[in-house]
C-alpha atoms as a PDB file:
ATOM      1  CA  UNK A   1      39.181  -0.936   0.470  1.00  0.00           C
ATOM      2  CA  UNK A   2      41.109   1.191  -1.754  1.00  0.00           C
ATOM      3  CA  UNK A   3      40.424   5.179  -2.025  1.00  0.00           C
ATOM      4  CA  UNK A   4      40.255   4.902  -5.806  1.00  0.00           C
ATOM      5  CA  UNK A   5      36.799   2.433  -5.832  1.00  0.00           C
ATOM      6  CA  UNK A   6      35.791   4.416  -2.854  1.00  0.00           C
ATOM      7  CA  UNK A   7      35.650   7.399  -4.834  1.00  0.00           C
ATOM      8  CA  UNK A   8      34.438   5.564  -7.844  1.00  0.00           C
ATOM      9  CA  UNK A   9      31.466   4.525  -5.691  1.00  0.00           C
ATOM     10  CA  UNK A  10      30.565   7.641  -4.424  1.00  0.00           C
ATOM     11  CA  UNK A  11      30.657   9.532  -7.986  1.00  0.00           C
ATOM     12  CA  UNK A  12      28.085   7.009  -8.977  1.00  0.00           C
ATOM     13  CA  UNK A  13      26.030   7.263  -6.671  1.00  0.00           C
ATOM     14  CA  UNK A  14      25.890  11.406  -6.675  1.00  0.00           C
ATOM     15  CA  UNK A  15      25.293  10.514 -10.523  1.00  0.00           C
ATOM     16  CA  UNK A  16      22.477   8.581 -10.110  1.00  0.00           C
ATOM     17  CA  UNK A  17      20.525  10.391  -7.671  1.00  0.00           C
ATOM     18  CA  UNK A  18      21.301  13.895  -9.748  1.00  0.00           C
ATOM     19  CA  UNK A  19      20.160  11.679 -12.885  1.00  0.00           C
ATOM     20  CA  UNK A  20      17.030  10.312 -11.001  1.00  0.00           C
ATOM     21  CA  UNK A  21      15.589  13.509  -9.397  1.00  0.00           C
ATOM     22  CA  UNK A  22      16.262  15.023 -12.746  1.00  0.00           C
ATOM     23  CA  UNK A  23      13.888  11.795 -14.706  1.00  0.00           C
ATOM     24  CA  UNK A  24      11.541  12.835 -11.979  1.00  0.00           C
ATOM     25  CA  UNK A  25      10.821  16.259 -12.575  1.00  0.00           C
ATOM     26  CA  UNK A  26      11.660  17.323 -16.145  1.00  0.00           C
ATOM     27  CA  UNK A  27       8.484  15.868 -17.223  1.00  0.00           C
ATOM     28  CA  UNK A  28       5.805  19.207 -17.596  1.00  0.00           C
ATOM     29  CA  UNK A  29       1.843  18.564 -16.556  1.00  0.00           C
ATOM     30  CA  UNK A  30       1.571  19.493 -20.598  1.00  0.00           C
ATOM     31  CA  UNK A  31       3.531  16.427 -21.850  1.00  0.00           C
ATOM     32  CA  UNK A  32       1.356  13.998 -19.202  1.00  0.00           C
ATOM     33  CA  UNK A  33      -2.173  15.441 -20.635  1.00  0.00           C
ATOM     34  CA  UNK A  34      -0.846  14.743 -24.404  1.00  0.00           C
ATOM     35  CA  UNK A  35       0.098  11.079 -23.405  1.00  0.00           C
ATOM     36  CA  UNK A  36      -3.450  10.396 -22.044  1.00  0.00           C
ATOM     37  CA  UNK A  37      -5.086  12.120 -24.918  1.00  0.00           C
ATOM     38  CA  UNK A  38      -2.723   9.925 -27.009  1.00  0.00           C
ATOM     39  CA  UNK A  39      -3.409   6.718 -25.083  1.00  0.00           C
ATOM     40  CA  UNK A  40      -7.367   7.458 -25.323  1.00  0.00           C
ATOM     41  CA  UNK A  41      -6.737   7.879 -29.044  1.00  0.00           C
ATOM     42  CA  UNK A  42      -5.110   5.004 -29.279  1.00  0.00           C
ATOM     43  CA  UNK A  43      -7.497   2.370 -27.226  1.00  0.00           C
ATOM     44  CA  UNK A  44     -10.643   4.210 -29.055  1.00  0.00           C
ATOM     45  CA  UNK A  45      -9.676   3.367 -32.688  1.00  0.00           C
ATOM     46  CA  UNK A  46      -8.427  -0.185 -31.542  1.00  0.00           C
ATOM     47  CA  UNK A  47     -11.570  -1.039 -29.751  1.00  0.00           C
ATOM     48  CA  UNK A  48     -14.798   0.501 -30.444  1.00  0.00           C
ATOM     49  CA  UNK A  49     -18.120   0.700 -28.649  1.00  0.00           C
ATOM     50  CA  UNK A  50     -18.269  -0.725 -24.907  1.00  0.00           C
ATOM     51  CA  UNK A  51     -14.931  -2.667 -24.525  1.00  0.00           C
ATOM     52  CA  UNK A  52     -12.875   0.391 -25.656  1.00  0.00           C
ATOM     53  CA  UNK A  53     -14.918   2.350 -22.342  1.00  0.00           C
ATOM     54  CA  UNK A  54     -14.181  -0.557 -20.191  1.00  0.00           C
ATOM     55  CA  UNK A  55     -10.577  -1.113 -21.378  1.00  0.00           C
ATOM     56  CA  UNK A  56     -10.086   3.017 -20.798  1.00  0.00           C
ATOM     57  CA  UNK A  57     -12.101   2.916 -17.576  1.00  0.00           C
ATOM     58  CA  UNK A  58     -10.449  -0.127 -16.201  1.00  0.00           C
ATOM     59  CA  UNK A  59      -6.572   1.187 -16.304  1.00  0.00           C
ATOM     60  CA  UNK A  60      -5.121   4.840 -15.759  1.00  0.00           C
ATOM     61  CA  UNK A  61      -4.871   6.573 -19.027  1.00  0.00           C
ATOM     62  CA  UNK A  62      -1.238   7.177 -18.784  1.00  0.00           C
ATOM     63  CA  UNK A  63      -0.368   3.531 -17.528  1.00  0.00           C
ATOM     64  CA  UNK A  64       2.525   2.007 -19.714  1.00  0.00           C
ATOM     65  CA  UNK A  65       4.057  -0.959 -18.350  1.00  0.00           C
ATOM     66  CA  UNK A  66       7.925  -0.526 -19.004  1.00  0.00           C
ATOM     67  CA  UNK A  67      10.601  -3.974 -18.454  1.00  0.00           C
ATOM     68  CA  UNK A  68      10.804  -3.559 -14.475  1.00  0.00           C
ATOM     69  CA  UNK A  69       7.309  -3.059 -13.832  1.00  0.00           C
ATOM     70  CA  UNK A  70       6.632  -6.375 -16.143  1.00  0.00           C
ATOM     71  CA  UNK A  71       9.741  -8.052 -14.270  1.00  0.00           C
ATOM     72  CA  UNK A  72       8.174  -7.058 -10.628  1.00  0.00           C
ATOM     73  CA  UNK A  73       4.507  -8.298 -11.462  1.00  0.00           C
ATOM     74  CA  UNK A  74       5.629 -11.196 -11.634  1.00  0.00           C
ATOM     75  CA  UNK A  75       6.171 -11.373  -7.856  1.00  0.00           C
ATOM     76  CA  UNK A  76       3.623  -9.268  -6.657  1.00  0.00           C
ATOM     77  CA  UNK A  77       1.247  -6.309  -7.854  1.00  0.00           C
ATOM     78  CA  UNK A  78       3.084  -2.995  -6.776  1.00  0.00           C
ATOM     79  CA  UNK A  79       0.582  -1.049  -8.954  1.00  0.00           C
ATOM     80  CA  UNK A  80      -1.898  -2.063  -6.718  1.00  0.00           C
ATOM     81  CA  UNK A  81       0.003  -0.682  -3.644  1.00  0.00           C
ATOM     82  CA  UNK A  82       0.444   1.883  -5.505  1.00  0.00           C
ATOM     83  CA  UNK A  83      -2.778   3.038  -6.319  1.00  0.00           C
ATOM     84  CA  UNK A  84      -4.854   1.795  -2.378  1.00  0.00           C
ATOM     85  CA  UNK A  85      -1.772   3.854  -1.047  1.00  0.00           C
ATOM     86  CA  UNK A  86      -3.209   6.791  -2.951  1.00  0.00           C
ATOM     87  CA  UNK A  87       0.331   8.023  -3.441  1.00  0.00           C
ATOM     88  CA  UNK A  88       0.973  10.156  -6.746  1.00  0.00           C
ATOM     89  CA  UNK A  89       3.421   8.256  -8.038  1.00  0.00           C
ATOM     90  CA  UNK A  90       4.586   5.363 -10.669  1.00  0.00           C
ATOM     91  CA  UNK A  91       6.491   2.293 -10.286  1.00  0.00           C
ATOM     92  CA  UNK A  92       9.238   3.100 -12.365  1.00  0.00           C
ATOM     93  CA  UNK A  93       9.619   6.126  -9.599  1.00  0.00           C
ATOM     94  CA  UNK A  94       9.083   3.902  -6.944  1.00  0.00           C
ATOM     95  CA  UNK A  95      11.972   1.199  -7.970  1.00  0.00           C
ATOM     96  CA  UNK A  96      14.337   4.250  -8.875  1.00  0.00           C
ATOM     97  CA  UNK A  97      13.337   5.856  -4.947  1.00  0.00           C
ATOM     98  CA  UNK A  98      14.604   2.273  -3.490  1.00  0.00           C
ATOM     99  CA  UNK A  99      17.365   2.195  -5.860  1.00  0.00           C
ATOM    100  CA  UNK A 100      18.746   5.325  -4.672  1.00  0.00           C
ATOM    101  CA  UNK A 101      18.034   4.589  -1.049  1.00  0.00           C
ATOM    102  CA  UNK A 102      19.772   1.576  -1.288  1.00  0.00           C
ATOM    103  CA  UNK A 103      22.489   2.244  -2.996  1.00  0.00           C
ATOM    104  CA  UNK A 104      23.213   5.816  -0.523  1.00  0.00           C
ATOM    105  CA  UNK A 105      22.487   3.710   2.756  1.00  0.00           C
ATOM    106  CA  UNK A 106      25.123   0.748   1.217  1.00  0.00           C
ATOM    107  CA  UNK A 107      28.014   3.649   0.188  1.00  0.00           C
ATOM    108  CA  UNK A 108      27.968   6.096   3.467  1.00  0.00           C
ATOM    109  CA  UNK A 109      28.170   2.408   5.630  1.00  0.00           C
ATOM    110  CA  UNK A 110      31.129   1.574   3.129  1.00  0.00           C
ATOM    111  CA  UNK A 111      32.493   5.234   3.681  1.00  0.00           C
ATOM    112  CA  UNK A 112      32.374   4.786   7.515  1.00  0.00           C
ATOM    113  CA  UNK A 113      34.656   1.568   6.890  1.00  0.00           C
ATOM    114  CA  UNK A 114      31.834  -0.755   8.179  1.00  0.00           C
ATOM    115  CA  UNK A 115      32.232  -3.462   5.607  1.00  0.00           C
ATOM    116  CA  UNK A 116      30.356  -5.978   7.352  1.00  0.00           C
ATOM    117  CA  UNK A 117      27.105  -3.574   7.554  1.00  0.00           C
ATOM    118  CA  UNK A 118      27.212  -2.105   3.847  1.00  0.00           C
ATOM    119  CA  UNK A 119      24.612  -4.885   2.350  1.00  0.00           C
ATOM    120  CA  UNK A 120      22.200  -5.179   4.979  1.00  0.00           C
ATOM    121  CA  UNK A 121      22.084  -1.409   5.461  1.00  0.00           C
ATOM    122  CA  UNK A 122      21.833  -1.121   1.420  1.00  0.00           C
ATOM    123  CA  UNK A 123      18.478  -3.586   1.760  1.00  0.00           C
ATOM    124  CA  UNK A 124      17.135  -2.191   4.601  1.00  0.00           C
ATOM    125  CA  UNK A 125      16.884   0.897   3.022  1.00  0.00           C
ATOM    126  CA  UNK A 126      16.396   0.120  -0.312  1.00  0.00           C
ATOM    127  CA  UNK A 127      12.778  -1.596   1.222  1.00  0.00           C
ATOM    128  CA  UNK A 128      12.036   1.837   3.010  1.00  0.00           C
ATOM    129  CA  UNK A 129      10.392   3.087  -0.028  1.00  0.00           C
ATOM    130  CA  UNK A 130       7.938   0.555  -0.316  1.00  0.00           C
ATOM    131  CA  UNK A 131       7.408   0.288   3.662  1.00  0.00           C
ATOM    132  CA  UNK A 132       6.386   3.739   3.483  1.00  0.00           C
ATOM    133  CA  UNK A 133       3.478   2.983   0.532  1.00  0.00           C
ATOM    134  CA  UNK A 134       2.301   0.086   2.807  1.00  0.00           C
ATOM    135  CA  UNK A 135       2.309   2.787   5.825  1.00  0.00           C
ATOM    136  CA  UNK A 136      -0.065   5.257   3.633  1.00  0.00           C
ATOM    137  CA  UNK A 137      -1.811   2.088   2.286  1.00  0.00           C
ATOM    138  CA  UNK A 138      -2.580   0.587   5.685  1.00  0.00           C
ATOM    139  CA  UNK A 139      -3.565   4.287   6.967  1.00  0.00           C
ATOM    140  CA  UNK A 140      -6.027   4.871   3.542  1.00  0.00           C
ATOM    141  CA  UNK A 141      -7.580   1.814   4.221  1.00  0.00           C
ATOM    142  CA  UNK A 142      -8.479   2.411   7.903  1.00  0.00           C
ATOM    143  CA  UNK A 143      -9.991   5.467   6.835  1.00  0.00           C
ATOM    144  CA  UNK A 144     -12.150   4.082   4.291  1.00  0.00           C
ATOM    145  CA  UNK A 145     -13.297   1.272   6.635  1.00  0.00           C
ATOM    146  CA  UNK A 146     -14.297   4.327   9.074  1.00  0.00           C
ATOM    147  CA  UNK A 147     -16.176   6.061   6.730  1.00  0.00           C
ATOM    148  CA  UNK A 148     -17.956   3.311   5.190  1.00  0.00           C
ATOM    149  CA  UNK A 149     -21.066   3.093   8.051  1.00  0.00           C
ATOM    150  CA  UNK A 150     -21.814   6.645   7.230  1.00  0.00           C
ATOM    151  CA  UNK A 151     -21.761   6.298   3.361  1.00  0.00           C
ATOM    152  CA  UNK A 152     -24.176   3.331   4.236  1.00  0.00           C
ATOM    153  CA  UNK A 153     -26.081   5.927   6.102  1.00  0.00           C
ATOM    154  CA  UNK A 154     -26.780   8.497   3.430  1.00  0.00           C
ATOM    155  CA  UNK A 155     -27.396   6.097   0.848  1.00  0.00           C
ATOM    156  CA  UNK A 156     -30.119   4.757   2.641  1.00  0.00           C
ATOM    157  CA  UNK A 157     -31.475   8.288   3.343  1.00  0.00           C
ATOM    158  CA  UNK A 158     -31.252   9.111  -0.275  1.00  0.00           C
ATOM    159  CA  UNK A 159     -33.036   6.380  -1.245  1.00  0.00           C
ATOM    160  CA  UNK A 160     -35.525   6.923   1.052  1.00  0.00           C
ATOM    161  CA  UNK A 161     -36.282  10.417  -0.445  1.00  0.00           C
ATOM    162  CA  UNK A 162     -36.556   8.566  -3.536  1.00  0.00           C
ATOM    163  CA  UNK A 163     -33.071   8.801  -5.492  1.00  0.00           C
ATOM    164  CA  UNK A 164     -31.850   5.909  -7.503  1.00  0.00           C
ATOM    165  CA  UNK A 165     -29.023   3.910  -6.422  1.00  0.00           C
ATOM    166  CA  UNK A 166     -26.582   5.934  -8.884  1.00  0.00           C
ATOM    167  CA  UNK A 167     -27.733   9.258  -7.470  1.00  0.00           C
ATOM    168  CA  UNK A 168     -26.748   8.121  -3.682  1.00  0.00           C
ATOM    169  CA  UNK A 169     -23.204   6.941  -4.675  1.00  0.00           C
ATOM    170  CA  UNK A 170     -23.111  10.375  -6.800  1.00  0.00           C
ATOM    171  CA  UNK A 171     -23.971  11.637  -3.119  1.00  0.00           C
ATOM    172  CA  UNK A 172     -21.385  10.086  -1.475  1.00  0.00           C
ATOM    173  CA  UNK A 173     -18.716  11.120  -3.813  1.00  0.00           C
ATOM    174  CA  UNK A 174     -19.946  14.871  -3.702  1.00  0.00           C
ATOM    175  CA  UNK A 175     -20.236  15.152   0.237  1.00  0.00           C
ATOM    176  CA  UNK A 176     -17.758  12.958   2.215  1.00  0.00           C
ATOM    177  CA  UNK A 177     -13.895  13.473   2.068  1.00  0.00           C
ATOM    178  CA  UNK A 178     -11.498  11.362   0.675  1.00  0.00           C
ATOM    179  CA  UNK A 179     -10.653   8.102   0.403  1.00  0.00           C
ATOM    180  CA  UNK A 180     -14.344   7.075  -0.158  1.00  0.00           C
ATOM    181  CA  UNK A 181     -15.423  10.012  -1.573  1.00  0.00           C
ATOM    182  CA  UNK A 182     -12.630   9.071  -4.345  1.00  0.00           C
ATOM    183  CA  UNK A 183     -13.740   5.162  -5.077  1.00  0.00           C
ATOM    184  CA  UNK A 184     -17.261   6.059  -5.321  1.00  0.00           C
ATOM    185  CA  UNK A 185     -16.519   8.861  -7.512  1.00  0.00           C
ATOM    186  CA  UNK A 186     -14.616   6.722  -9.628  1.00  0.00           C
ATOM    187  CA  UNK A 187     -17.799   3.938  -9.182  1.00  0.00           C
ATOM    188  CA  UNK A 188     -20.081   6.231 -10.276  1.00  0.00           C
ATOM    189  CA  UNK A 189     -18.026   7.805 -13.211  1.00  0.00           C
ATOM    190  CA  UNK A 190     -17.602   3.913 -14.855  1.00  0.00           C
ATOM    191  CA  UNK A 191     -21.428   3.294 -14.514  1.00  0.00           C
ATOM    192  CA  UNK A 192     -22.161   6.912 -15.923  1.00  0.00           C
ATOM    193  CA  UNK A 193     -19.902   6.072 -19.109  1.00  0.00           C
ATOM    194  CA  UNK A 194     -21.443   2.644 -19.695  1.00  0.00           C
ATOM    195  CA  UNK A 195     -19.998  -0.198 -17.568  1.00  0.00           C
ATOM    196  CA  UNK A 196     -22.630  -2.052 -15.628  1.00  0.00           C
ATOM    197  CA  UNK A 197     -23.065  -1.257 -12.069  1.00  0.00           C
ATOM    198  CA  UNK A 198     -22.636  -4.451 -10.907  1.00  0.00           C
ATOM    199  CA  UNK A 199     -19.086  -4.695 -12.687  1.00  0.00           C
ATOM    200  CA  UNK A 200     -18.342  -0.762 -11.189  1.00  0.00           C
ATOM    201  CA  UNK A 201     -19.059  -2.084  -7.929  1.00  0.00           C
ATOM    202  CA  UNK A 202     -16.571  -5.813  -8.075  1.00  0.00           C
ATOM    203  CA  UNK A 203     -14.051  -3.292  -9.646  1.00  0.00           C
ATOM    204  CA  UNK A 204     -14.227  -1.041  -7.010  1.00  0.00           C
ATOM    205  CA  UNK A 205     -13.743  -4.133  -4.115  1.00  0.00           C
ATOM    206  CA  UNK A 206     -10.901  -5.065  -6.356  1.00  0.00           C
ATOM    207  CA  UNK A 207      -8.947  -1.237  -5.735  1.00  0.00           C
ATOM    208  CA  UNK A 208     -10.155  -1.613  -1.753  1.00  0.00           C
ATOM    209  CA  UNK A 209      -9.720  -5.072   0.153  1.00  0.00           C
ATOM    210  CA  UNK A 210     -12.692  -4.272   2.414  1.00  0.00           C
ATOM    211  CA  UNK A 211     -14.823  -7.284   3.523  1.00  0.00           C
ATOM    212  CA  UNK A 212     -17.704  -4.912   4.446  1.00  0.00           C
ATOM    213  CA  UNK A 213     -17.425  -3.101   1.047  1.00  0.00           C
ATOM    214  CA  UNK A 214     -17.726  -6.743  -0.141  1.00  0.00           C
ATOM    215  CA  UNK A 215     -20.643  -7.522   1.503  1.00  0.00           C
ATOM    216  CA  UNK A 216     -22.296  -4.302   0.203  1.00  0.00           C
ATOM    217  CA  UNK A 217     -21.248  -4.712  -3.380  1.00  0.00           C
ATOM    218  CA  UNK A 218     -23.156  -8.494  -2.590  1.00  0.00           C
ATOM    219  CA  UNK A 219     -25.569  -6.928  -1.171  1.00  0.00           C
ATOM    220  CA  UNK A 220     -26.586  -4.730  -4.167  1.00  0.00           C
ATOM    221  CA  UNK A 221     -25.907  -7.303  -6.682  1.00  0.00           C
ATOM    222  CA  UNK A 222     -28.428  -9.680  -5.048  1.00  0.00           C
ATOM    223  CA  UNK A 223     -30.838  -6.770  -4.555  1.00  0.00           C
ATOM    224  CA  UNK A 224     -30.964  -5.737  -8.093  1.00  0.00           C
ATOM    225  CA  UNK A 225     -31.395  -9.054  -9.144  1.00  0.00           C
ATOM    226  CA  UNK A 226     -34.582 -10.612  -6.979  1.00  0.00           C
ATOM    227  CA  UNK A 227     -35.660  -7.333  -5.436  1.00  0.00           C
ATOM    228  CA  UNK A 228     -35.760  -6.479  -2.089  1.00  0.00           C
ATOM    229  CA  UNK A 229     -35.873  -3.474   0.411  1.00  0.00           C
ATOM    230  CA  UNK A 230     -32.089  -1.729  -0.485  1.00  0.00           C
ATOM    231  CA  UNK A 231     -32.630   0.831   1.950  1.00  0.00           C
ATOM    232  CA  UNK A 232     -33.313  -1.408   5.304  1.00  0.00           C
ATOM    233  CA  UNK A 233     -30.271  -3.852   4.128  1.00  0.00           C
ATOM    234  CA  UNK A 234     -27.325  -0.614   3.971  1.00  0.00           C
ATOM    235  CA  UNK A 235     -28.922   0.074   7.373  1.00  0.00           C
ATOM    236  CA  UNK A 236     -28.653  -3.309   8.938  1.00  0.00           C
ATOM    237  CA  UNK A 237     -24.630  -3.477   6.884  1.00  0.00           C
ATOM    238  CA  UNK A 238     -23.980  -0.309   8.684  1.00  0.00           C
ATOM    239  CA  UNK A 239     -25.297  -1.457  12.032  1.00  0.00           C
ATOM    240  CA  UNK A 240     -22.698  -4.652  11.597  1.00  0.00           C
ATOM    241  CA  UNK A 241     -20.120  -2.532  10.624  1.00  0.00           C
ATOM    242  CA  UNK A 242     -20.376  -0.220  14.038  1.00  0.00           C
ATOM    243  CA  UNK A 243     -21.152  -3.093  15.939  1.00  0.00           C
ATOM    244  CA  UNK A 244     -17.401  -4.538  14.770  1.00  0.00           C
ATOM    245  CA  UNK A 245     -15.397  -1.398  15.125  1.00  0.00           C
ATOM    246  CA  UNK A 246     -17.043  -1.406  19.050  1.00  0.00           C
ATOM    247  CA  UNK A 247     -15.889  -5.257  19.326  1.00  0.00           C
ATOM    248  CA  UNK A 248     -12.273  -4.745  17.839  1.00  0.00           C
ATOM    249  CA  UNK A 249     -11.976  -1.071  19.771  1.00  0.00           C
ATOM    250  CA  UNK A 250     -12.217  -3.863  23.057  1.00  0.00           C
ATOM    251  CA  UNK A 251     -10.297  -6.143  21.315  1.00  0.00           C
ATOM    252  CA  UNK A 252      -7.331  -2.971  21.262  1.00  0.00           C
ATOM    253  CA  UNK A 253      -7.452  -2.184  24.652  1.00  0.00           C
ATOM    254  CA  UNK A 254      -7.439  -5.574  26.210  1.00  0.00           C
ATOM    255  CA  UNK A 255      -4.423  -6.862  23.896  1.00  0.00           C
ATOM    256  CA  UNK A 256      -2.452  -3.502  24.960  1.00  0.00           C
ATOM    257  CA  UNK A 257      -0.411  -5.278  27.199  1.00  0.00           C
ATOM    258  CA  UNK A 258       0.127  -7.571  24.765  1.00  0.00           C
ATOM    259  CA  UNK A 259       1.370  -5.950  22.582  1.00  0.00           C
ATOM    260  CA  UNK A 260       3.849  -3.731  24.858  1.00  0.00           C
ATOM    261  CA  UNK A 261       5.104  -6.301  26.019  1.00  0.00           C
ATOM    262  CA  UNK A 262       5.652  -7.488  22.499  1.00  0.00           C
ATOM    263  CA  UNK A 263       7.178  -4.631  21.219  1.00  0.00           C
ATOM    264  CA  UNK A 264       9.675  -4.406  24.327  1.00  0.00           C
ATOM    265  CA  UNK A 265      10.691  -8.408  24.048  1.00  0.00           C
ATOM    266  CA  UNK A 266      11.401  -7.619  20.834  1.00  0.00           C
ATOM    267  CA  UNK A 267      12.893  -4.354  20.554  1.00  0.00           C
ATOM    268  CA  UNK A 268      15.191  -5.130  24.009  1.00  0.00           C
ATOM    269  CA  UNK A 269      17.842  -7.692  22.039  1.00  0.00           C
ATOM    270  CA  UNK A 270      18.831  -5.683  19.041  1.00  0.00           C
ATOM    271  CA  UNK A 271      19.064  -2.171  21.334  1.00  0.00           C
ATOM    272  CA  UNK A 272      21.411  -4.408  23.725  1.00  0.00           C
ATOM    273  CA  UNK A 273      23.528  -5.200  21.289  1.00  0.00           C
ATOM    274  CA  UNK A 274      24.087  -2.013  20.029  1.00  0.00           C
ATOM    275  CA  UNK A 275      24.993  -0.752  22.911  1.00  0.00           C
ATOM    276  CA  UNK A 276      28.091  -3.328  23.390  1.00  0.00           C
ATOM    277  CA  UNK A 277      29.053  -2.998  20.236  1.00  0.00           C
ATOM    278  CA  UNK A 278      29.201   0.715  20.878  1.00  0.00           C
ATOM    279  CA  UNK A 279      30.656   0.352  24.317  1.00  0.00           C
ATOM    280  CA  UNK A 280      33.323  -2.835  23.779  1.00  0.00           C
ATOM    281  CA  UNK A 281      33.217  -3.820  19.625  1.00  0.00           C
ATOM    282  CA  UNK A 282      35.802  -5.811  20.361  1.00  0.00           C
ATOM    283  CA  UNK A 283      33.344  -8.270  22.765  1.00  0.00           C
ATOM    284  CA  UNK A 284      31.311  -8.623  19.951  1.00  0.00           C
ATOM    285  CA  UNK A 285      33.048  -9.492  16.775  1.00  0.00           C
ATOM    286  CA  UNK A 286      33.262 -12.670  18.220  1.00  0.00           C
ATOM    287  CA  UNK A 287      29.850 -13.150  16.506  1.00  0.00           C
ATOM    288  CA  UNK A 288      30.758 -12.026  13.434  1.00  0.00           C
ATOM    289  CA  UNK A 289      34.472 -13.802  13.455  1.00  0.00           C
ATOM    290  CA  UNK A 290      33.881 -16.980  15.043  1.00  0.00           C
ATOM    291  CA  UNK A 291      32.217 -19.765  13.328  1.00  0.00           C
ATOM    292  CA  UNK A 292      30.599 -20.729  16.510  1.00  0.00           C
ATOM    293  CA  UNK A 293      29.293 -17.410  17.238  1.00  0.00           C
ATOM    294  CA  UNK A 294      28.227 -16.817  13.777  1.00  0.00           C
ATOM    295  CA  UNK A 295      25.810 -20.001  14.291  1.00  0.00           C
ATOM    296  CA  UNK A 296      24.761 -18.103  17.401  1.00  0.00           C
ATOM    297  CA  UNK A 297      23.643 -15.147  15.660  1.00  0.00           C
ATOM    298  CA  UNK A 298      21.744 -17.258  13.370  1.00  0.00           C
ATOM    299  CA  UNK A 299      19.798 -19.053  15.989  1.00  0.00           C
ATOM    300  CA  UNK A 300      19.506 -15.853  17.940  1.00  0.00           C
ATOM    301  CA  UNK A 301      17.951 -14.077  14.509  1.00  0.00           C
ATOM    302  CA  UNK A 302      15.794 -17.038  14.004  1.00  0.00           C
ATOM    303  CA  UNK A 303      14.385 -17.696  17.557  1.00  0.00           C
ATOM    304  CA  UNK A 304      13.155 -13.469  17.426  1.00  0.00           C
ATOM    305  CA  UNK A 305      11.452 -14.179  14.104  1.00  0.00           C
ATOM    306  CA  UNK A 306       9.952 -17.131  15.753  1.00  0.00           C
ATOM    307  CA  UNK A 307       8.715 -15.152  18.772  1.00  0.00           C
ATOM    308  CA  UNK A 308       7.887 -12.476  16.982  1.00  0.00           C
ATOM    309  CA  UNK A 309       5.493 -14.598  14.887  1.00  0.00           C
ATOM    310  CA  UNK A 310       4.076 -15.842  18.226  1.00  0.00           C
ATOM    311  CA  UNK A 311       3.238 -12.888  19.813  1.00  0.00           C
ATOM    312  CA  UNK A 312       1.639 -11.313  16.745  1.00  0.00           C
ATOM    313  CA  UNK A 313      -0.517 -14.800  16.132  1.00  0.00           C
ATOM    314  CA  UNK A 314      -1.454 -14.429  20.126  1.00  0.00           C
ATOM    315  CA  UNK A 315      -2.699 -10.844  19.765  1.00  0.00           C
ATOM    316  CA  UNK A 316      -4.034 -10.340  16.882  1.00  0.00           C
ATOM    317  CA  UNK A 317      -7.414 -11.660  16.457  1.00  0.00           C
ATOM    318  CA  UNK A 318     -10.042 -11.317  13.254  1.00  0.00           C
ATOM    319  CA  UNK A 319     -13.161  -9.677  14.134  1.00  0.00           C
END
């Protein structure tokens, strides 16, 4: 590859991260307040009375959809991820964070004059970004789920010492950490400014994909609407729920082995190959320069997918 276009390359990539971290952090806290008092101007004289609450309540205030947020909801909802990772951060910052990480993984490879490796190196790390918001997301939800028998817990007792059903989610919000302390804040907030409990508490199974949240928001729903002792059902929820996490705790420990073994069957062909490539990379560009070999890596890339798939079908099981 010439000098000139590596040059060229580099330039634009010191460009665009300079450029990006710059788009980042110019913004001051002042001009982000102003946009959400403009945006709550703006959805109160379009819609008045209840849907203008609902509308406001539904969406962030400062939410504005721009061309590759509209292109990437098409494939999937990274706002979503965005928001159960409980990251501070927008989707415009999250494309231009892979976008950056791609393009520096793809131009040092280039720069250490391994052609071959540029791309895959460029996607790899261009899908770090959002690999790291499923990390957090996976971790926030796990937390939530842990929390949830003991929010049960003092919901019951509150209603037991006679507080409404608002006042014990108001509880929750005030005395248990985040994440939970968070959605039930925000659960209690919508219902305080109008929107039907009911429609607080599906929104609020929409944010987290927890089946026992489900079954409480159910639970509550049903209550509410042919009566019913609310108190004894969160107790008998949160029994179910500690009776699962005991169940998939023994679930973990006899699927260990499993799962070593998974990881190591897994992990042992790529590590191998490194190492010959490091030790004789002349013994293995066969793979890359024969056609022969080339069909050989493909089969040998396929058949790990395809035991990786098995393994993680043989050890994971739903509680």
């Amino acid at each position: 590859m010439p000098i000139h276009l590596i040059l060229i390359a580099t330039f634009v990539g010191v460009a665009a991260l300079v450029a990006g971290a710059f788009l980042l952090f110019s913004r001051e806290p002042r001009d982000r307040v102003e946009d959400r008092l403009d945006l709550l101007t703006n959805h109160a004289t379009a819609r008045r009375g209840a849907a203008a609450a609902v509308s406001v309540l539904v969406q962030p205030l400062d939410e504005r959809a721009g061309a590759a947020e509209v292109f990437v909801s098409r494939f999937f909802n990274i706002r979503r991820l965005i928001d159960q990772s409980g990251l501070s951060m927008s989707v415009p910052q999250l494309l231009l964070f892979m976008a950056i990480a791609a393009g520096a993984a793809g131009a040092i490879t280039a720069l250490c004059h391994r052609w071959v490796f540029a791309p895959p190196a460029a996607a790899v790390a261009g899908l770090l970004p959002i690999g790291f918001v499923l990390f957090k997301r996976k971790r926030r939800l796990a937390k939530f789920a842990r929390q949830l028998p003991e929010a049960l817990e003092l919901i019951s007792r509150a209603l037991r010492a006679g507080h409404s059903l608002a006042a014990g989610i108001s509880l929750v919000a005030d005395e248990m950490p985040a994440p939970i302390a968070t959605e039930f804040g925000r659960c209690y907030e919508e219902q305080n400014l109008g929107i039907p409990l009911d429609r607080a508490l599906d929104q609020m199974t929409d944010r987290v994909p927890n089946l026992d949240l489900r079954f409480l928001a159910t639970a509550i729903i049903l209550q509410r609407q042919t009566g019913g002792d609310l108190a004894e059902i969160l107790d008998k929820i949160g029994y179910l729920v500690r009776e699962r996490f005991k169940i998939w705790g023994a679930i973990q420990a006899l699927t260990g082995e499993g799962r070593l073994s998974g990881i190591v069957l897994l992990a042992l062909p790529p590590v191998l190959f490194a190492v010959m490539y490091r030790l004789n990379p002349d013994y293995c560009k066969v793979l890359f320069n024969d056609p022969l070999g080339q069909r050989m890596l493909l089969g040998a890339i396929a058949m790990q997918l395809m035991g990786a798939y098995v393994i993680r079908k043989i050890i994971r099981i739903k509680v």
